[in-house]
Protein backbone atom coordinates (compact mmCIF):
# COMPACT_ATOMS: atom_id res chain seq x y z
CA UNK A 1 -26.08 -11.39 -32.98
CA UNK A 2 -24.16 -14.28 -34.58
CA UNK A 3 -24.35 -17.49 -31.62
CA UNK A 4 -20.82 -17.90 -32.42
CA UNK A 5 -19.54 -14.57 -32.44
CA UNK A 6 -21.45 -14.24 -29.30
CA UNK A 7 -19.65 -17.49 -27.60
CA UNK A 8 -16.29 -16.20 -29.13
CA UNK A 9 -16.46 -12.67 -27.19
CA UNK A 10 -17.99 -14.25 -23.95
CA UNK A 11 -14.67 -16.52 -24.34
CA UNK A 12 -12.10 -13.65 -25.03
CA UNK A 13 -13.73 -11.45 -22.21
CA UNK A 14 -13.51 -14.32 -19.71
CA UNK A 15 -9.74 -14.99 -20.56
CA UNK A 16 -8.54 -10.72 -20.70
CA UNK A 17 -10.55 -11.11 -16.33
CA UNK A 18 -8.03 -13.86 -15.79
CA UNK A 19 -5.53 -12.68 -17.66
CA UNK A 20 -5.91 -9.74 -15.72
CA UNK A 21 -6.26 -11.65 -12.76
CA UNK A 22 -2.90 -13.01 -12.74
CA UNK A 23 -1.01 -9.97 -13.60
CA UNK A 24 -2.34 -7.90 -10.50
CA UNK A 25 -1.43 -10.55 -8.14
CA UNK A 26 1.57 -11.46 -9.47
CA UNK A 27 4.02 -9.92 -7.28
CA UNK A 28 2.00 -10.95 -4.62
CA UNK A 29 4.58 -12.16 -1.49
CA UNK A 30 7.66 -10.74 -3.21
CA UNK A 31 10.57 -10.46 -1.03
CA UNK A 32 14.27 -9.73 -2.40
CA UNK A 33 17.87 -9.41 -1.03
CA UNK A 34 18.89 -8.10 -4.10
CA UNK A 35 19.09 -4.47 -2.74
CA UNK A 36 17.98 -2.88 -6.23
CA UNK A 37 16.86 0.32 -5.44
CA UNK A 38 14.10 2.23 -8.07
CA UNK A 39 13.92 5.35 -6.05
CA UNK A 40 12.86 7.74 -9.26
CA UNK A 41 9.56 5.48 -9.45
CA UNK A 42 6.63 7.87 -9.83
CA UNK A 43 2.33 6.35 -9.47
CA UNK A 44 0.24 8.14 -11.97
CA UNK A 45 -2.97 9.29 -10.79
CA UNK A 46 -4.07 10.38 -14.47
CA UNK A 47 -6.76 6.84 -14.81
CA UNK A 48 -7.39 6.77 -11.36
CA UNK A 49 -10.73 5.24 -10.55
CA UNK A 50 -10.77 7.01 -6.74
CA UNK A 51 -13.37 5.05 -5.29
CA UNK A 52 -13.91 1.73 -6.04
CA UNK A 53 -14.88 -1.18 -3.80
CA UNK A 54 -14.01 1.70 -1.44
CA UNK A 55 -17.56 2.92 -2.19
CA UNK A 56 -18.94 -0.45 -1.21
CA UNK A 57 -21.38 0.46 1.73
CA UNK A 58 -21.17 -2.69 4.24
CA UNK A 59 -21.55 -2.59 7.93
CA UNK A 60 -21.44 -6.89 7.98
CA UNK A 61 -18.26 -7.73 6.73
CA UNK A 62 -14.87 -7.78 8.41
CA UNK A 63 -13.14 -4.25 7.86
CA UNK A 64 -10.01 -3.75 5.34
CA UNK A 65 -7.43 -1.60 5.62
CA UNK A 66 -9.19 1.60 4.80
CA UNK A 67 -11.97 1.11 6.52
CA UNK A 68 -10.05 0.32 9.96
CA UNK A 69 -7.67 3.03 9.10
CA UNK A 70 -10.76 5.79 8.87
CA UNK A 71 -11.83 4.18 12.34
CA UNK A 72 -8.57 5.00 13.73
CA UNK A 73 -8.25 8.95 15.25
CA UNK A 74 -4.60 8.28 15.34
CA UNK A 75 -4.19 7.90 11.69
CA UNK A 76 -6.71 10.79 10.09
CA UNK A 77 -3.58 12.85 8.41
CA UNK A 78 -3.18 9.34 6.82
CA UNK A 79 -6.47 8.92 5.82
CA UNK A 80 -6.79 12.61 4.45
CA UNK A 81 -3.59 12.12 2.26
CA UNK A 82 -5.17 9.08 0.78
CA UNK A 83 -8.21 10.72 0.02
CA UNK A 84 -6.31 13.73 -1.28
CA UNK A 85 -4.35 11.28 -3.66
CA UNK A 86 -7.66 9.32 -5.03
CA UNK A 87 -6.47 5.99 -3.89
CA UNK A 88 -8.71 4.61 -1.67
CA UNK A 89 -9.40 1.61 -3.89
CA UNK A 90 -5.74 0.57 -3.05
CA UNK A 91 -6.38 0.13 0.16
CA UNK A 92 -9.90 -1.47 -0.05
CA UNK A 93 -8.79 -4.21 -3.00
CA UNK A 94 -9.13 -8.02 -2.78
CA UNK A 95 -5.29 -8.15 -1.52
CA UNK A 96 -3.39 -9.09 0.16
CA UNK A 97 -1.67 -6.22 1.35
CA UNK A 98 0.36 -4.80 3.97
CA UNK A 99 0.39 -0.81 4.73
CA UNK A 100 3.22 0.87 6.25
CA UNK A 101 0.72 3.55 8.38
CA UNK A 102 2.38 6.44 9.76
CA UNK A 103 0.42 7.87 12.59
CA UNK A 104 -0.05 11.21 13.10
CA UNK A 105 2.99 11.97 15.31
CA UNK A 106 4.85 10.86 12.45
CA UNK A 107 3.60 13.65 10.14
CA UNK A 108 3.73 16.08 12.76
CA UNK A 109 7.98 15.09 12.48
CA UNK A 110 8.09 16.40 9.15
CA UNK A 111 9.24 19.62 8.32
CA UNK A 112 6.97 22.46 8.43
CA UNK A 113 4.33 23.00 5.42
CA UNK A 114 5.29 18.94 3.89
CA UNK A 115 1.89 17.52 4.55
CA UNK A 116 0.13 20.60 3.30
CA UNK A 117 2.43 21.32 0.19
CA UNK A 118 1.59 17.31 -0.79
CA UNK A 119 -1.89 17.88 -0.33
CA UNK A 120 -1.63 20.38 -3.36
CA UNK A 121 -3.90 19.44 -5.92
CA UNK A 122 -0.80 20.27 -8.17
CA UNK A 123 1.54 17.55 -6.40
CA UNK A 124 -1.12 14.69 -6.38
CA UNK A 125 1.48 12.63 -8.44
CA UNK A 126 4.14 12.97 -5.71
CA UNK A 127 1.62 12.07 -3.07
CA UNK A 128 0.12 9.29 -4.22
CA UNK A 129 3.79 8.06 -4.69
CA UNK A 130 4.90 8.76 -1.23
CA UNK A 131 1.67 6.61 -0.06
CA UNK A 132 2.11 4.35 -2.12
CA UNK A 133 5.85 3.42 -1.39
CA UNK A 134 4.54 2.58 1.97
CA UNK A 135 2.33 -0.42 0.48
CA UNK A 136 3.87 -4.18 0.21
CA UNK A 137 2.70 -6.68 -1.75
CA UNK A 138 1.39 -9.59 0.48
CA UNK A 139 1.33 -10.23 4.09
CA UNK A 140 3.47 -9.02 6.24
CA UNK A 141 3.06 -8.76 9.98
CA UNK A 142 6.00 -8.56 12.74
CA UNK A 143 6.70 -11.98 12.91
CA UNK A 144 6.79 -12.45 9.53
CA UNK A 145 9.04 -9.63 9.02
CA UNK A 146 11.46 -10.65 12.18
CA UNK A 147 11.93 -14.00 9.91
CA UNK A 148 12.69 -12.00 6.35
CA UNK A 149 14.99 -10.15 8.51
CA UNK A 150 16.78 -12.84 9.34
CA UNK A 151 17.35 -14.17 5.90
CA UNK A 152 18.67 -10.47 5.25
CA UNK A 153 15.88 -10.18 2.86
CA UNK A 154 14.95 -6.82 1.90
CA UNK A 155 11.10 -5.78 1.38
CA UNK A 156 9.96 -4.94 -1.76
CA UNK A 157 7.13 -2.23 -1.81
CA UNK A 158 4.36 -1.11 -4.51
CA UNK A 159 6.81 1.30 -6.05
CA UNK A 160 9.57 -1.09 -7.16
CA UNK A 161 11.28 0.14 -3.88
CA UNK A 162 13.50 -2.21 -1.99
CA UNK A 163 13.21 -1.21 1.67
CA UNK A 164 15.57 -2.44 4.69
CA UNK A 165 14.05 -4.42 7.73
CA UNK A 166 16.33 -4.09 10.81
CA UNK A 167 15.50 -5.93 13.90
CA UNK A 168 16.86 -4.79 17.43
CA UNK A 169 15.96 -6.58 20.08
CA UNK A 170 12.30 -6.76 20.40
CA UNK A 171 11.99 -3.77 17.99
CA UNK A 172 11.43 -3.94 13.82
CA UNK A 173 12.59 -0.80 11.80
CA UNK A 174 11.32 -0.91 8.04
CA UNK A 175 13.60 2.02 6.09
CA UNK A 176 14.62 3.42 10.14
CA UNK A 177 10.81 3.97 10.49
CA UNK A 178 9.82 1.89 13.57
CA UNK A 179 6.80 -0.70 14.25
CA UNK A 180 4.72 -0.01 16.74
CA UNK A 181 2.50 -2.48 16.26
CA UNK A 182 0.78 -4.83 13.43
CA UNK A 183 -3.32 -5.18 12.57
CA UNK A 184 -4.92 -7.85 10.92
CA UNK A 185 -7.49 -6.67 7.95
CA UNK A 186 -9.94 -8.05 6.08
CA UNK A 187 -7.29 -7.63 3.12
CA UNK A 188 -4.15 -7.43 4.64
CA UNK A 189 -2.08 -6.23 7.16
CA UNK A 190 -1.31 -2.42 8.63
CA UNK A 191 1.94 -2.21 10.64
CA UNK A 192 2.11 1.39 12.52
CA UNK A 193 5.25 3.48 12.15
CA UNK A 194 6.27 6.21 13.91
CA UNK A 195 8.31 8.10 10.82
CA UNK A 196 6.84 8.64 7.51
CA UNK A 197 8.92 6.74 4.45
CA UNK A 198 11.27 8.75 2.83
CA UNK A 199 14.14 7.92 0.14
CA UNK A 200 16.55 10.73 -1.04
CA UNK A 201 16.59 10.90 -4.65
């Protein structure tokens, strides 16, 4: 091969990474109190690569957010809707991140036959973009989101959602879903809720 056209590829290969680069973290730590709702969002699944770094066999390193999420007995309805909706990678990626994480009390407060009519292969799409409006850019744990709160600052989640923070007390509601308590990942954050996120249409 031509040295040059050689150099020239290595060059334009290096700049599309970065390019790249910058567009996936670029709504990295984005708060609003703009109060623009996109509730009609929808995540296509149809180029999903399921796996990802989530394949990435390593017993050394710290835990992310899937891995501490598998660990977790409270949280495998969560776990098995993420696996049903091929997006582990989400939660294993560079980051940050912070994950809304219902427990399993809060799917159990659903009407009868939600979880399992989501986990039909046929409503993937829908799935994956219930899960994923329960993903924030960034870092967010409860004393971060106490001080948004107190701007009036709404949180702005993967799905071009604009979710309410309401702080009572010593208690922090995200969309009337309450925090029971945040983790520190590897890659993020996971705040536990006790309601699953929901937005009429």
């Amino acid at each position: 091969m031509n040295m040059s056209l050689y150099k020239n590829r290595s060059k334009f290969f290096i700049l599309f990474f970065f390019v790249s680069l910058f567009l996936s973290c670029k709504n990295e730590n984005v708060v609003t109190n703009t109060g623009k709702s996109l509730v009609n969002n929808t995540v296509s699944v149809e180029n999903n690569t399921p796996l990802g770094q989530a394949s990435v066999l390593d017993n050394v390193s710290d835990r992310d957010i899937l891995k501490v999420a598998m660990a977790s007995k409270d949280h495998s309805t969560l776990v098995t809707a993420v696996q049903s909706a091929r997006i582990e990678h989400i939660l294993s990626n560079a980051g940050p991140l912070t994950v809304f994480a219902p427990n399993n009390n809060a799917f159990e407060k659903l009407p009868d036959g939600t979880v399992q009519n989501l986990l039909n292969p046929e409503n993937i799409e829908l799935l994956a973009t219930v899960l994923t409006r329960h993903a924030a850019p960034g870092s967010f744990d409860m004393i971060r989101l106490k001080k948004e709160a107190q701007k009036g600052r709404k949180l702005y989640m993967a799905t071009g959602d604009y979710l309410d923070i309401l702080v009572e007390g010593d208690d922090i509601f995200i969309n009337g879903c309450k925090i029971l308590t945040s983790i520190q990942t590897s890659n993020g954050i996971i705040n536990v809720i006790d309601k699953v996120i929901l937005i009429s249409k």
